[in-house]
N, C-alpha and C. Protein backbone atom coordinates (compact mmCIF):
# COMPACT_ATOMS: atom_id res chain seq x y z
N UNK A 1 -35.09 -86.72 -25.81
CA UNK A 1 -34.41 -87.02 -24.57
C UNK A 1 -34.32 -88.53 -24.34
N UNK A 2 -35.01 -89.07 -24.58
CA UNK A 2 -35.52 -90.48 -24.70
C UNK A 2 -34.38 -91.09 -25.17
N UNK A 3 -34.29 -90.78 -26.92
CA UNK A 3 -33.02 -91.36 -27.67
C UNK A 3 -31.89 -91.23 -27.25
N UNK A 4 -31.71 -89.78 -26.48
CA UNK A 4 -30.54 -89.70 -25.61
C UNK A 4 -30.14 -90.78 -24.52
N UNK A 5 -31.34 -91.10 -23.71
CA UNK A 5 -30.92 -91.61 -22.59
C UNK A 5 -30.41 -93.43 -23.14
N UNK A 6 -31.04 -93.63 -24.04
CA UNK A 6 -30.78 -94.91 -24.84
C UNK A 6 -29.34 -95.09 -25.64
N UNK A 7 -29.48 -94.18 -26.33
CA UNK A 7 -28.39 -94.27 -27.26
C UNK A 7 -26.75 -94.13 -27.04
N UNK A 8 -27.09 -93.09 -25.61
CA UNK A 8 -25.80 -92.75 -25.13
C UNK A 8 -25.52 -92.67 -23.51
N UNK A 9 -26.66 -93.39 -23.14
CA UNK A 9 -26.81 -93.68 -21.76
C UNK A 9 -27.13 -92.33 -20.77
N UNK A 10 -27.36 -91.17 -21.79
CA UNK A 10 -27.50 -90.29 -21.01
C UNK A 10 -28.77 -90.28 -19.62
N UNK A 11 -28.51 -89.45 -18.59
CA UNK A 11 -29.41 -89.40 -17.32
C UNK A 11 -29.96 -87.89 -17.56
N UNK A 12 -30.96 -87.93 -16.57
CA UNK A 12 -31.36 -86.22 -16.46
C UNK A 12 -30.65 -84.80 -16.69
N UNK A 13 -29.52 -84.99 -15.21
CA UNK A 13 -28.73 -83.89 -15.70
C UNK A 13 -27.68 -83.71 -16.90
N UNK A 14 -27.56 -84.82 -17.76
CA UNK A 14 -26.90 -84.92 -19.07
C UNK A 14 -28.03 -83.70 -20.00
N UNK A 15 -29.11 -84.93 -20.35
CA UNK A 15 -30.22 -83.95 -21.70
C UNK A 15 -30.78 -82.47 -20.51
N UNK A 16 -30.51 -82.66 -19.72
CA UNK A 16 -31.23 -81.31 -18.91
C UNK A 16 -30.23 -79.85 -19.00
N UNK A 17 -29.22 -80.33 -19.07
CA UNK A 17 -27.79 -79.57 -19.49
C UNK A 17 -26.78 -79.39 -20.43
N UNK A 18 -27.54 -80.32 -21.26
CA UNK A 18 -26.92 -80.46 -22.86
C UNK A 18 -26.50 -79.10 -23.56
N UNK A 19 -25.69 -78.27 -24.15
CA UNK A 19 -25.42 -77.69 -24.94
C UNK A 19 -25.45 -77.85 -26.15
N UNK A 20 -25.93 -76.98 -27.12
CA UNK A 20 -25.99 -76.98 -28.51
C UNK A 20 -24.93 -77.23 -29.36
N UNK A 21 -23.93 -76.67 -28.40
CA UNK A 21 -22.15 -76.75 -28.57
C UNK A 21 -21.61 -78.16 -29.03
N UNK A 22 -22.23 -78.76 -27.79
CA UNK A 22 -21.88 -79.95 -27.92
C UNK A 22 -22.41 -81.14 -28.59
N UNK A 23 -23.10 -80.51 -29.31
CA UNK A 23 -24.07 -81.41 -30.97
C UNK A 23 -23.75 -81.39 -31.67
N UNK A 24 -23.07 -82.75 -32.59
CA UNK A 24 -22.63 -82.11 -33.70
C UNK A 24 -23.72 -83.16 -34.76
N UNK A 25 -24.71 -82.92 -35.51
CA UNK A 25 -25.77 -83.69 -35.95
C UNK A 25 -25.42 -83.72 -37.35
N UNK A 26 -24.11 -82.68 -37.44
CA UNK A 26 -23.68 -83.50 -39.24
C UNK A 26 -22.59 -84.30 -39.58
N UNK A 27 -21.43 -84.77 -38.06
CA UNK A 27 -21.35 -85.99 -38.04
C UNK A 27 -21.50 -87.14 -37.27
N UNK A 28 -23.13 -86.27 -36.67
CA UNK A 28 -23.57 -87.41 -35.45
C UNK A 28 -22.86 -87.53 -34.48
N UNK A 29 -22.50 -86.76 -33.87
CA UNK A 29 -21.29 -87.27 -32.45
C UNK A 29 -21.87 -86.23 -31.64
N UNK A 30 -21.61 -86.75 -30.23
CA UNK A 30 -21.98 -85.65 -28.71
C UNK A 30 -20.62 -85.36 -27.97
N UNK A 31 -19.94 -84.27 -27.53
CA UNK A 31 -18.63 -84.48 -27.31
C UNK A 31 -19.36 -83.56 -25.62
N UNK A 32 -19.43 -84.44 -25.11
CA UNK A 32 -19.74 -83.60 -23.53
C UNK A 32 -19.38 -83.75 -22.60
N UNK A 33 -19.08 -83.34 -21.30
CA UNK A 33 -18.64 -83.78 -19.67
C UNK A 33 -19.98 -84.03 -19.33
N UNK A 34 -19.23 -85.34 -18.70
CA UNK A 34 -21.07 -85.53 -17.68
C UNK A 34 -20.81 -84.95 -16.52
N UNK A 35 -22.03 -84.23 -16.29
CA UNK A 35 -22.23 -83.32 -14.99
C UNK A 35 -21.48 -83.46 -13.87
N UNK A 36 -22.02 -84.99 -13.66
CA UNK A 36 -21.51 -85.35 -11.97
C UNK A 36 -19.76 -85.82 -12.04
N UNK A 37 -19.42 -86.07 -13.09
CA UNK A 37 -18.06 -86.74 -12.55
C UNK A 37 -17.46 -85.48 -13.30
N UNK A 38 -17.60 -84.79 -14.71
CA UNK A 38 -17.02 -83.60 -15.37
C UNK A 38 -15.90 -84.13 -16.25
N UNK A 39 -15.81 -85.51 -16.44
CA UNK A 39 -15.23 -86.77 -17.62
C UNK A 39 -16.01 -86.40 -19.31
N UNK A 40 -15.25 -85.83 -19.65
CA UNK A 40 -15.45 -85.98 -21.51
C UNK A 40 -16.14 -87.28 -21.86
N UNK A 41 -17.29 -87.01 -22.59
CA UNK A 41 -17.56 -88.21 -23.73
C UNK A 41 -18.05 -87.98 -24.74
N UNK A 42 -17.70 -89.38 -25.62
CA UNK A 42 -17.54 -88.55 -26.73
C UNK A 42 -18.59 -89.68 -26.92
N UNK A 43 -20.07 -89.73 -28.13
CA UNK A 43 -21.19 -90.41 -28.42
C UNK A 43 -21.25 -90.44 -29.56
N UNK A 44 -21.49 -91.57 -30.41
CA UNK A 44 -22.05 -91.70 -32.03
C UNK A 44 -23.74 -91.84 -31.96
N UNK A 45 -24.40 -90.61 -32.57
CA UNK A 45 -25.80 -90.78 -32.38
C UNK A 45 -26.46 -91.83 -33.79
N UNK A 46 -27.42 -92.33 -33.24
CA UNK A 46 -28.11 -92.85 -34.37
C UNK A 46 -28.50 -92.41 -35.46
N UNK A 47 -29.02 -92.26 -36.44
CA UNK A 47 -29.50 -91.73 -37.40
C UNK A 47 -30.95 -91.14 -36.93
N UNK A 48 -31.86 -92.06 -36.02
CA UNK A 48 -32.98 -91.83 -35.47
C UNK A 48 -32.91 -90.70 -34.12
N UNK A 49 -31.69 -90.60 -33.67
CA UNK A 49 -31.65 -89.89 -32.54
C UNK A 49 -31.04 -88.00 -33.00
N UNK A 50 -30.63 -88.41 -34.41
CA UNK A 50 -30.53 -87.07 -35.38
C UNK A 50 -31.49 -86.57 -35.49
N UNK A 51 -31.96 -87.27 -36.36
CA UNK A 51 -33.88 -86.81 -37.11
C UNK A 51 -34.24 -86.57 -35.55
N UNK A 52 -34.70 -87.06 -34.78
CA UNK A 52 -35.33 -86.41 -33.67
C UNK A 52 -35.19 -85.26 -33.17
N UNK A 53 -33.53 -84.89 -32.68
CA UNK A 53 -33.15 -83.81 -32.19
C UNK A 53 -33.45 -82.73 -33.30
N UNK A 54 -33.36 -83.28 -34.95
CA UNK A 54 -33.09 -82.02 -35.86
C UNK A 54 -34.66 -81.55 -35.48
N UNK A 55 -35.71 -82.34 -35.39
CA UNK A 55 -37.21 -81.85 -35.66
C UNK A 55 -37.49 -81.23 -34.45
N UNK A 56 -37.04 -81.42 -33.03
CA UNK A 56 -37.05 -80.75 -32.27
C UNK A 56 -36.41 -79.57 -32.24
N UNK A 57 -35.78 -79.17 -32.62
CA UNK A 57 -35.03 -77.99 -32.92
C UNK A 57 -35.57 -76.93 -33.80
N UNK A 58 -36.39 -77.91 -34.84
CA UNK A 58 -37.54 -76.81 -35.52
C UNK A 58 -38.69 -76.24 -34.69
N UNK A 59 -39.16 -76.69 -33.83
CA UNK A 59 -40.29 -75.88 -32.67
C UNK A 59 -39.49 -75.80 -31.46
N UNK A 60 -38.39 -76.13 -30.92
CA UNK A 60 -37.88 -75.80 -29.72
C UNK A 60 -38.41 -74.14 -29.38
N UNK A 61 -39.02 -73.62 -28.27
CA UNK A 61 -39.01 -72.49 -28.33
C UNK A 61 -37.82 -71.56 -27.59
N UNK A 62 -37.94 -70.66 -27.50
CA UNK A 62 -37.29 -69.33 -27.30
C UNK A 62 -36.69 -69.58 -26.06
N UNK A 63 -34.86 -69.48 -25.52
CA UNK A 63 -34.92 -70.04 -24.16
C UNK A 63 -35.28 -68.11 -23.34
N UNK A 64 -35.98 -68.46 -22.22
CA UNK A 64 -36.42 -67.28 -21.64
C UNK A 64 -35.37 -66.29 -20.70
N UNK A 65 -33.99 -67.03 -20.29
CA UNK A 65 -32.60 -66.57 -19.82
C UNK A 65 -31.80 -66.26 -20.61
N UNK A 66 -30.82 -65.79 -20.91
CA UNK A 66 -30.03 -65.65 -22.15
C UNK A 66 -28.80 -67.01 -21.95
N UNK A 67 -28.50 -67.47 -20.13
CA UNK A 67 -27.93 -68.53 -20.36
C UNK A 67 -28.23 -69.18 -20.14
N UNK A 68 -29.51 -69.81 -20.93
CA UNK A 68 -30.37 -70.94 -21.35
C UNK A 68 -30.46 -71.13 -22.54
N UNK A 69 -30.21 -69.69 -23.39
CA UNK A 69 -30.03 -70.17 -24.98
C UNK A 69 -29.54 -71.18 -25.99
N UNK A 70 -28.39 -71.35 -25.41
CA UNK A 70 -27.68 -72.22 -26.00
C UNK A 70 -28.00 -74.44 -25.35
N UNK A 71 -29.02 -74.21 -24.57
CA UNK A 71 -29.52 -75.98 -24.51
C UNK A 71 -30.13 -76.38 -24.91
N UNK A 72 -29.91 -77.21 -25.38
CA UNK A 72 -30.49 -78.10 -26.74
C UNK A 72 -32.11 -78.26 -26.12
N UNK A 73 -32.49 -78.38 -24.94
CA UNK A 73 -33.81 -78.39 -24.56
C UNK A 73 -34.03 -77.55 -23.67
N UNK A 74 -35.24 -76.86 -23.81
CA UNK A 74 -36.14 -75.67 -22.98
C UNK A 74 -37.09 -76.12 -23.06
N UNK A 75 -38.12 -75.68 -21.73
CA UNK A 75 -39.30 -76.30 -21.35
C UNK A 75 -40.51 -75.79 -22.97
N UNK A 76 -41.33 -75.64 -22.73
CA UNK A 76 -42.37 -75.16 -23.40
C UNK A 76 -42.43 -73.90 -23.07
N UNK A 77 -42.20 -73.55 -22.08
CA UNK A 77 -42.46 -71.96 -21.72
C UNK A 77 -41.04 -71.20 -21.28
N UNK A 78 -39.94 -72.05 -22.41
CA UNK A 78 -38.30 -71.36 -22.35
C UNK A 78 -37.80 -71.66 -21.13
N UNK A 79 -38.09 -72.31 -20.12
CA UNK A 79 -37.01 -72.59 -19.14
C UNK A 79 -36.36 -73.66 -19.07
N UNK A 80 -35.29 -74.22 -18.59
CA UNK A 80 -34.23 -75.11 -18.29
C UNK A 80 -35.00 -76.07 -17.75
N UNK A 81 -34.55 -77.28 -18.27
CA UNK A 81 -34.68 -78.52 -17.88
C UNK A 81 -33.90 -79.34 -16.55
N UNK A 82 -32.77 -78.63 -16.29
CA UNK A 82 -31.98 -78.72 -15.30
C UNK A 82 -32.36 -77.65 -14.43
N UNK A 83 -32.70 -79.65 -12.81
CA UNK A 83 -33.12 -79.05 -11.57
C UNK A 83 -32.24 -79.70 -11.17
N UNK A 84 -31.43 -79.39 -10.02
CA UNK A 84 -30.75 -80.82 -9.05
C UNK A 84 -31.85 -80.32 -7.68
N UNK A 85 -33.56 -81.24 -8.48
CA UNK A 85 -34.06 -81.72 -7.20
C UNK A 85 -34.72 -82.54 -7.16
N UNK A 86 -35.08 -83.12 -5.80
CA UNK A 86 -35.72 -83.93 -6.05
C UNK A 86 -36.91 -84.57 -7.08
N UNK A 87 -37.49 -83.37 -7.06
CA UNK A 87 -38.88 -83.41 -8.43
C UNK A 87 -38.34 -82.59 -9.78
N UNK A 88 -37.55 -83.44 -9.56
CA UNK A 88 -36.59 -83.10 -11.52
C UNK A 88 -37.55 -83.11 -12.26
N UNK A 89 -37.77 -82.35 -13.60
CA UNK A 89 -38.92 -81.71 -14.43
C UNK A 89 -38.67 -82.75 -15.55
N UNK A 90 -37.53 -83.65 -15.63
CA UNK A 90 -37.05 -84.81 -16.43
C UNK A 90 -37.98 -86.39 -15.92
N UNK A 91 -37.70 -86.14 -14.96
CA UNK A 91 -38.54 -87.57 -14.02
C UNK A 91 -39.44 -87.01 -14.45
N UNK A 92 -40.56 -85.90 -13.77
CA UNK A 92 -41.63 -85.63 -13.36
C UNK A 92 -42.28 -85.87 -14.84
N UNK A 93 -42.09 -85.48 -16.07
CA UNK A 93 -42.45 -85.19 -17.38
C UNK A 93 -42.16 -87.20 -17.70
N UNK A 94 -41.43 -87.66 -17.68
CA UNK A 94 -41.08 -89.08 -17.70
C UNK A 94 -42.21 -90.13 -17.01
N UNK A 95 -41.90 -89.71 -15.78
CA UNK A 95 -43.18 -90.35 -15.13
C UNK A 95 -44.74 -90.28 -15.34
N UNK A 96 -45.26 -89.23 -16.29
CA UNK A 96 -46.44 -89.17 -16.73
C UNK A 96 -46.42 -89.26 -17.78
N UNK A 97 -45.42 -89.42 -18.46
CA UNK A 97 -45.52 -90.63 -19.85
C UNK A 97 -45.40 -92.22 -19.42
N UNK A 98 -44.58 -92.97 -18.61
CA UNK A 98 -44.82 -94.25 -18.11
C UNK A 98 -46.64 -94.48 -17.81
N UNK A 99 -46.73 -93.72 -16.66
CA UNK A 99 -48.41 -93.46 -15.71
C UNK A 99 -49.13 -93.92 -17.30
N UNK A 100 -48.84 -92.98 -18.18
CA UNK A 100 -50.28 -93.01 -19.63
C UNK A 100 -49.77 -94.32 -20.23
N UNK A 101 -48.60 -94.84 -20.32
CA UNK A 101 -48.46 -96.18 -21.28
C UNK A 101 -48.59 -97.58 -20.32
N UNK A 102 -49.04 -97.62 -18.93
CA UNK A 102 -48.90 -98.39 -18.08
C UNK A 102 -48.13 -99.31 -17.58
N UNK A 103 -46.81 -97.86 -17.55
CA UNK A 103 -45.62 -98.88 -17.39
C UNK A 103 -45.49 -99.39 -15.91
N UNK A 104 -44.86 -99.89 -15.16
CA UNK A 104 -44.41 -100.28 -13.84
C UNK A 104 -43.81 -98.93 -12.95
N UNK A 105 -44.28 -98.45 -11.80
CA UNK A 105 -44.24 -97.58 -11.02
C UNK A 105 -42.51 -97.21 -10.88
N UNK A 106 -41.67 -98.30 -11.00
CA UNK A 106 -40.58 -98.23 -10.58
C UNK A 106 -39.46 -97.51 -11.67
N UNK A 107 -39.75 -97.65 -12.91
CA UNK A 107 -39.44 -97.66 -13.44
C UNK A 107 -39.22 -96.04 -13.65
N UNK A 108 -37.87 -95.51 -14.82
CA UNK A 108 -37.72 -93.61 -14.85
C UNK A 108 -37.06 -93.35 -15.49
N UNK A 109 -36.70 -92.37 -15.91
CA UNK A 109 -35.63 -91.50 -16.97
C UNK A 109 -34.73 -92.10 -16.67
N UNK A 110 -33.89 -92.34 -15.40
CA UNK A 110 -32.62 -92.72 -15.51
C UNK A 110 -32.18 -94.64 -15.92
N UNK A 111 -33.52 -94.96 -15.91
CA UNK A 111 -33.39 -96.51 -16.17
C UNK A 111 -32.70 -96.73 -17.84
N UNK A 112 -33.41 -95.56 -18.09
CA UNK A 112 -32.57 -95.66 -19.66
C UNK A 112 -31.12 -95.62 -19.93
N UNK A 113 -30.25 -94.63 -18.78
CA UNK A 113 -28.67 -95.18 -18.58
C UNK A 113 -28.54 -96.98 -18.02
N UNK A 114 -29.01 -97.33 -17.18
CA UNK A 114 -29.20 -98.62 -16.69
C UNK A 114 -29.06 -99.38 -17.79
N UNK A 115 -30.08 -99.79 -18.45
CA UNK A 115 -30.27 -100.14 -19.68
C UNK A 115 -28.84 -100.31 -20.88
N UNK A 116 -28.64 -98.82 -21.13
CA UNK A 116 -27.34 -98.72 -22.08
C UNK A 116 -26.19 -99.61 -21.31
N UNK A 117 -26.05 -98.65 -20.04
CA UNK A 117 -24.95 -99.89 -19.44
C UNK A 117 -25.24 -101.60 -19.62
N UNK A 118 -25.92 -102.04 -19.21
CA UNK A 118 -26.74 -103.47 -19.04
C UNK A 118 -26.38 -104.18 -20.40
N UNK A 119 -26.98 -103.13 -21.39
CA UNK A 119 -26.86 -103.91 -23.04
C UNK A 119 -25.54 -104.11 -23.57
N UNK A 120 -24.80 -102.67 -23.36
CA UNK A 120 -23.42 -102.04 -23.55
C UNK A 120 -22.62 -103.03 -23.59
N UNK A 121 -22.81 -103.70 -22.68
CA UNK A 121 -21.94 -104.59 -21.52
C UNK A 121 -21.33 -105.87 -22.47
N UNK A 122 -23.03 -106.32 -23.42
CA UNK A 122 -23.05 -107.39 -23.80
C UNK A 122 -21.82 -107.20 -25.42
N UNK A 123 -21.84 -106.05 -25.46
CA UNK A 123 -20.68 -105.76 -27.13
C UNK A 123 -19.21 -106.16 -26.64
N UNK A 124 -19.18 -106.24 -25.10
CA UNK A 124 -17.42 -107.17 -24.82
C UNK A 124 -16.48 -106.15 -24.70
N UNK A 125 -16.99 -104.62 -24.72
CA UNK A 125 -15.85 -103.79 -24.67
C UNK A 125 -16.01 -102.62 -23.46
N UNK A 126 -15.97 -103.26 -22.18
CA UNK A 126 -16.14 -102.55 -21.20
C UNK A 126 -15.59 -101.08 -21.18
N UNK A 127 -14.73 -100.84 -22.29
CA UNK A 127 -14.13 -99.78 -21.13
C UNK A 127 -14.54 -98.86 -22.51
N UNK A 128 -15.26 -99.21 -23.32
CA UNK A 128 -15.81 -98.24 -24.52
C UNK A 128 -17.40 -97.82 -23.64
N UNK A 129 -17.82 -99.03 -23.26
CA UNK A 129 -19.52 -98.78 -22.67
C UNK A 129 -18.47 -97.60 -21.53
N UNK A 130 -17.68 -98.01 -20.45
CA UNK A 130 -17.41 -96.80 -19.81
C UNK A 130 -16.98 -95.52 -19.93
N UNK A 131 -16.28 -95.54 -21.71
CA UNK A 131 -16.32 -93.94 -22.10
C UNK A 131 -17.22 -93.82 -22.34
N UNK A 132 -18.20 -94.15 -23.00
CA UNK A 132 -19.53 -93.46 -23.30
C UNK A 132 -20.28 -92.83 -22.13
N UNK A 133 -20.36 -93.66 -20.99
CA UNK A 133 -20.93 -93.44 -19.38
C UNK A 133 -20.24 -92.35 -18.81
N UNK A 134 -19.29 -92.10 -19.24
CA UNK A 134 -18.49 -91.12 -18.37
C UNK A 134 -18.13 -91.67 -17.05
N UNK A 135 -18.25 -92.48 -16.61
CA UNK A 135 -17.78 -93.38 -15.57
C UNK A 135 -16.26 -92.97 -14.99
N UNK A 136 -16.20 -92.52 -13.59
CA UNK A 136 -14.66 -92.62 -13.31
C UNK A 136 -14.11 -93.64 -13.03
N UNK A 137 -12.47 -93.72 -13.55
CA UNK A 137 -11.95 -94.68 -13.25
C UNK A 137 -10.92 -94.58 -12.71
N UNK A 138 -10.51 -94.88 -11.37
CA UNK A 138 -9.40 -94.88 -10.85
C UNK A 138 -8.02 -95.88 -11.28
N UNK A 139 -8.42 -96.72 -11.79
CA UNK A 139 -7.08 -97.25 -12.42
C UNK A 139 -5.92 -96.22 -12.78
N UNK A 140 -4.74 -96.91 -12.47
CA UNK A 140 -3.82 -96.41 -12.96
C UNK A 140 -3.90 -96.54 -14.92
N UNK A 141 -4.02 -97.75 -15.18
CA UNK A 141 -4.42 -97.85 -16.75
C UNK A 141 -4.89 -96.62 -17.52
N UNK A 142 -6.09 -96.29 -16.92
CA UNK A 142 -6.81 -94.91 -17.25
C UNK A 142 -5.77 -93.92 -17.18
N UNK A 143 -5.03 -93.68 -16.56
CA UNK A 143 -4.11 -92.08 -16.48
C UNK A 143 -3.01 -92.52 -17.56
N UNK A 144 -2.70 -93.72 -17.97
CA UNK A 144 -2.08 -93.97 -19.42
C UNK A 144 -3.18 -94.11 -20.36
N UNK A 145 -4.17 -94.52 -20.68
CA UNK A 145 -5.45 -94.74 -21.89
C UNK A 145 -5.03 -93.52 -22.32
N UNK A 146 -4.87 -93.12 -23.39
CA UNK A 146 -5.16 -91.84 -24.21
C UNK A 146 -6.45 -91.45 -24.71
N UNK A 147 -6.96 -92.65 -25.67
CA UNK A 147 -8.54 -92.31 -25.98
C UNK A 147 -8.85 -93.86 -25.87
N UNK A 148 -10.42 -93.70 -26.36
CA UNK A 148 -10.82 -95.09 -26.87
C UNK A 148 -11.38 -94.89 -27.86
N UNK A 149 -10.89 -96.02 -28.98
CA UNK A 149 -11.25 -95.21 -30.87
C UNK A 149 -12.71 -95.04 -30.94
N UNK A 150 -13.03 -94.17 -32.13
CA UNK A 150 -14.37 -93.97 -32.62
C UNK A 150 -15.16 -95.48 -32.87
N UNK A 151 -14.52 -96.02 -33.43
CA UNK A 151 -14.95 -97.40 -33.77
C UNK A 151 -15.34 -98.02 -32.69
N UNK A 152 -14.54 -98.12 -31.71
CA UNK A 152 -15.22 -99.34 -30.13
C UNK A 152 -16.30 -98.25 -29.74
N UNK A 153 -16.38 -97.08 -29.91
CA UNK A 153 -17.47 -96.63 -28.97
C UNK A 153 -19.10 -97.02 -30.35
N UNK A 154 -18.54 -96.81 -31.18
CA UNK A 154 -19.77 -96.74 -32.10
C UNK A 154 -20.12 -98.40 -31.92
N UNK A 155 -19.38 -99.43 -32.08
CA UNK A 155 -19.49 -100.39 -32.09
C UNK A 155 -20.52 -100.91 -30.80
N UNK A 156 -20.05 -100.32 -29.70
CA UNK A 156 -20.78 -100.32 -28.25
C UNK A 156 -22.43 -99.84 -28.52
N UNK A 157 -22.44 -98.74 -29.31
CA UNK A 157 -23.83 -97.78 -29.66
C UNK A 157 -24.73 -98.78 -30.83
N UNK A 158 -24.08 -99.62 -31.63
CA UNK A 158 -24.74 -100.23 -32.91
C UNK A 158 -25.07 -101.67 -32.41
N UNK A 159 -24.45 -101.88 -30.96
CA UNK A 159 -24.92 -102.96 -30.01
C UNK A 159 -26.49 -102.77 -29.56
N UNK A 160 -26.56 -101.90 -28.92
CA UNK A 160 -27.64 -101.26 -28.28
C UNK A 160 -28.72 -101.19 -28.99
N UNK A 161 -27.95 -100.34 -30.20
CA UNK A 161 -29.26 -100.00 -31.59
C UNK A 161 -29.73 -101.67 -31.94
N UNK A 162 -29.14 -102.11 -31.88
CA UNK A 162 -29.36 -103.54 -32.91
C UNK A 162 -30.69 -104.26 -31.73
N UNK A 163 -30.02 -104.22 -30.16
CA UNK A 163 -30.63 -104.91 -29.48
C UNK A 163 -32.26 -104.30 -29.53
N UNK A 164 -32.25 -102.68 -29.15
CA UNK A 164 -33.57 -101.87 -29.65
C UNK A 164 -34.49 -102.23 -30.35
N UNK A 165 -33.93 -101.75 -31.59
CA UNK A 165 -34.46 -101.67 -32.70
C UNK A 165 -34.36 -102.84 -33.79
N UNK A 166 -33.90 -104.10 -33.60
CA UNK A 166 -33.44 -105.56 -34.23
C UNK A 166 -32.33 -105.06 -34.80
N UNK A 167 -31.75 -106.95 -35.54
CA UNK A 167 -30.07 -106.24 -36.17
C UNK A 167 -30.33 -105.82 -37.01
N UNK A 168 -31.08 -105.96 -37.98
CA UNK A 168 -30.71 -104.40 -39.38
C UNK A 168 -30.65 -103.90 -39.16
N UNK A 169 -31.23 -102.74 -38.12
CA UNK A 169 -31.10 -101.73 -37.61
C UNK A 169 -29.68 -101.25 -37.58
N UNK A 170 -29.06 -102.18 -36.93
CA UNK A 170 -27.59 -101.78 -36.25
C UNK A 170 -26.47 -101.94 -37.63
N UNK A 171 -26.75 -102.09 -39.03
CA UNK A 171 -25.80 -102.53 -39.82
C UNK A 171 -25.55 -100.83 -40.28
N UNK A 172 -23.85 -100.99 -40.55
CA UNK A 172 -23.54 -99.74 -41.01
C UNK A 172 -24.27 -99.51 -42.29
N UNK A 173 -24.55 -97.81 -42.53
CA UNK A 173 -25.21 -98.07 -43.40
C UNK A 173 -24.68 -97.77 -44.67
N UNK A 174 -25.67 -97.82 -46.03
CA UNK A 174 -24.94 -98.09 -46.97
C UNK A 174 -25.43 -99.78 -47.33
N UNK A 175 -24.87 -100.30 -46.07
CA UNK A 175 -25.26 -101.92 -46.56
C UNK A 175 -26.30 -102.52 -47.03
N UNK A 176 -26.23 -103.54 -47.09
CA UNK A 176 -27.81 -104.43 -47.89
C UNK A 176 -27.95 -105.17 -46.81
N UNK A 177 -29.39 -105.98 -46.48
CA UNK A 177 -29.84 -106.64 -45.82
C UNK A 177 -28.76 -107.92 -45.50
N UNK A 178 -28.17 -107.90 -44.47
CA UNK A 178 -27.32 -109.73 -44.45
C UNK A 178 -27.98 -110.67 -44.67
N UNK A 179 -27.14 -111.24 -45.28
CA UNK A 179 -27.83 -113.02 -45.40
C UNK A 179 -28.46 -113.65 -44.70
N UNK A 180 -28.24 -113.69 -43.39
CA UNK A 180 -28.75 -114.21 -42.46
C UNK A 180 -29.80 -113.78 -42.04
N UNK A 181 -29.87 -112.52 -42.02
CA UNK A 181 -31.40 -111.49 -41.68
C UNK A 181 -32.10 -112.02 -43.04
N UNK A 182 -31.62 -112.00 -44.43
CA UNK A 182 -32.54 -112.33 -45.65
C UNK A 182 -33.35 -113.76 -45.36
N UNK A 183 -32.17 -114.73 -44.84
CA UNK A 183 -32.78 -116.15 -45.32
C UNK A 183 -32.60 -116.67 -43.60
N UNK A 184 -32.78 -116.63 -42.58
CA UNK A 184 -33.15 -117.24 -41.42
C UNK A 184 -32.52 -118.46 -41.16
N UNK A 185 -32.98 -119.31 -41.95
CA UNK A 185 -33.50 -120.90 -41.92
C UNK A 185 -31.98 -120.91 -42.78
N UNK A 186 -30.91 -120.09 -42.94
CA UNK A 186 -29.77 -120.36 -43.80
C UNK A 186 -28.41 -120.33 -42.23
N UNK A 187 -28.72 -119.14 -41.36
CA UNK A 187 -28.03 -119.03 -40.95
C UNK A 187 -27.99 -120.51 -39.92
N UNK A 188 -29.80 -121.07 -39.07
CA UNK A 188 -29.84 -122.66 -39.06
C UNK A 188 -28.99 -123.08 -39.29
N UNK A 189 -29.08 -123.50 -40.48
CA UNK A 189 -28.43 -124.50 -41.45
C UNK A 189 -26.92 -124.59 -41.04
N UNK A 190 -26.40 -123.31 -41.19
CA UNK A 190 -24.42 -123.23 -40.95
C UNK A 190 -23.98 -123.98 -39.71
N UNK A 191 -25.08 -123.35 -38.91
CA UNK A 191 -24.94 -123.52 -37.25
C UNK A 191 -24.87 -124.92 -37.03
N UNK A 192 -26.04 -125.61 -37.94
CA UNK A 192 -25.94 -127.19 -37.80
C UNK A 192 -24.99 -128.02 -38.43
N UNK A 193 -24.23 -127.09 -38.98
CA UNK A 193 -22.72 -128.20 -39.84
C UNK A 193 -21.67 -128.53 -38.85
């Protein structure tokens, strides 16, 4: 849920209401409406936010409703993760992981959309960080936009990853270490010509 809320800015009622449907972990993409506005988005998951979901999926247990079966997360004892209440089982479970790592009181599940937006911001392609957010937009622009390519949204996501996790992290993969990540004191050097 974690990688979710990072990777794709998801909030509570996103991973609390996630469908299985809407996973696709063999070519990494999330194609979902977010709850509150009911706006399509479409997400490039990490490689790390794969492996996670796939290993969770090997002990996920049994959902205990039949239409609970199909969400990607059930409690421990098969029930839904989606509350719209105040003591959301997303916070509540969140907040006593902060409490044990001694994070700051203020801090919560949804800071991790905060965050994506915040970082998002910094890749220069606002209106890719806002498909990913599901964000409404009243512009007229928007009722002409058709899509926004795979590329600006992944590009937005390999922002994030990079900022996370450092930039190798974020290089498509396949690649070799960049030059600049290899030799440091090289990329210096250019900067000072």
């Amino acid at each position: 849920m974690i990688l979710l809320g990072i990777n794709c800015g998801f909030g509570n009622s996103d991973v609390g209401t996630l469908p299985l449907s809407a996973v696709d972990l063999e070519r990494r993409w999330i194609n979902y409406a977010r709850p509150k506005t009911g706006i399509n988005r479409h997400c490039p998951l990490w490689p790390k936010t794969v492996a996670a979901i796939q290993a969770w999926l090997r002990v996920r247990p049994d959902a205990k409703q039949p239409q609970h079966a199909d969400m990607v997360f059930v409690t421990s004892h098969g029930g839904t993760w989606a509350k719209d209440t105040t003591d959301n089982p997303v916070t509540k479970e969140m907040r006593k992981l902060l409490d044990k790592l001694g994070i700051n009181g203020h801090r919560n599940f949804y800071c991790l959309r905060h965050t994506f937006q915040t970082i998002g911001d910094e890749a220069r392609d606002f209106l890719a960080v806002r498909s990913i957010m599901g964000h409404a937009d009243n512009d007229i622009s928007a009722v002409y936009r058709e899509r926004v390519s795979d590329e600006r949204l992944r590009a937005v996501t390999e922002h994030v990853r990079g900022w996370l996790f450092g930039p190798t992290a974020a290089r498509p993969e396949g690649e070799g270490t960049p030059a600049a990540a290899k030799a440091p004191e090289l990329r210096v050097y250019r900067e000072a010509e």
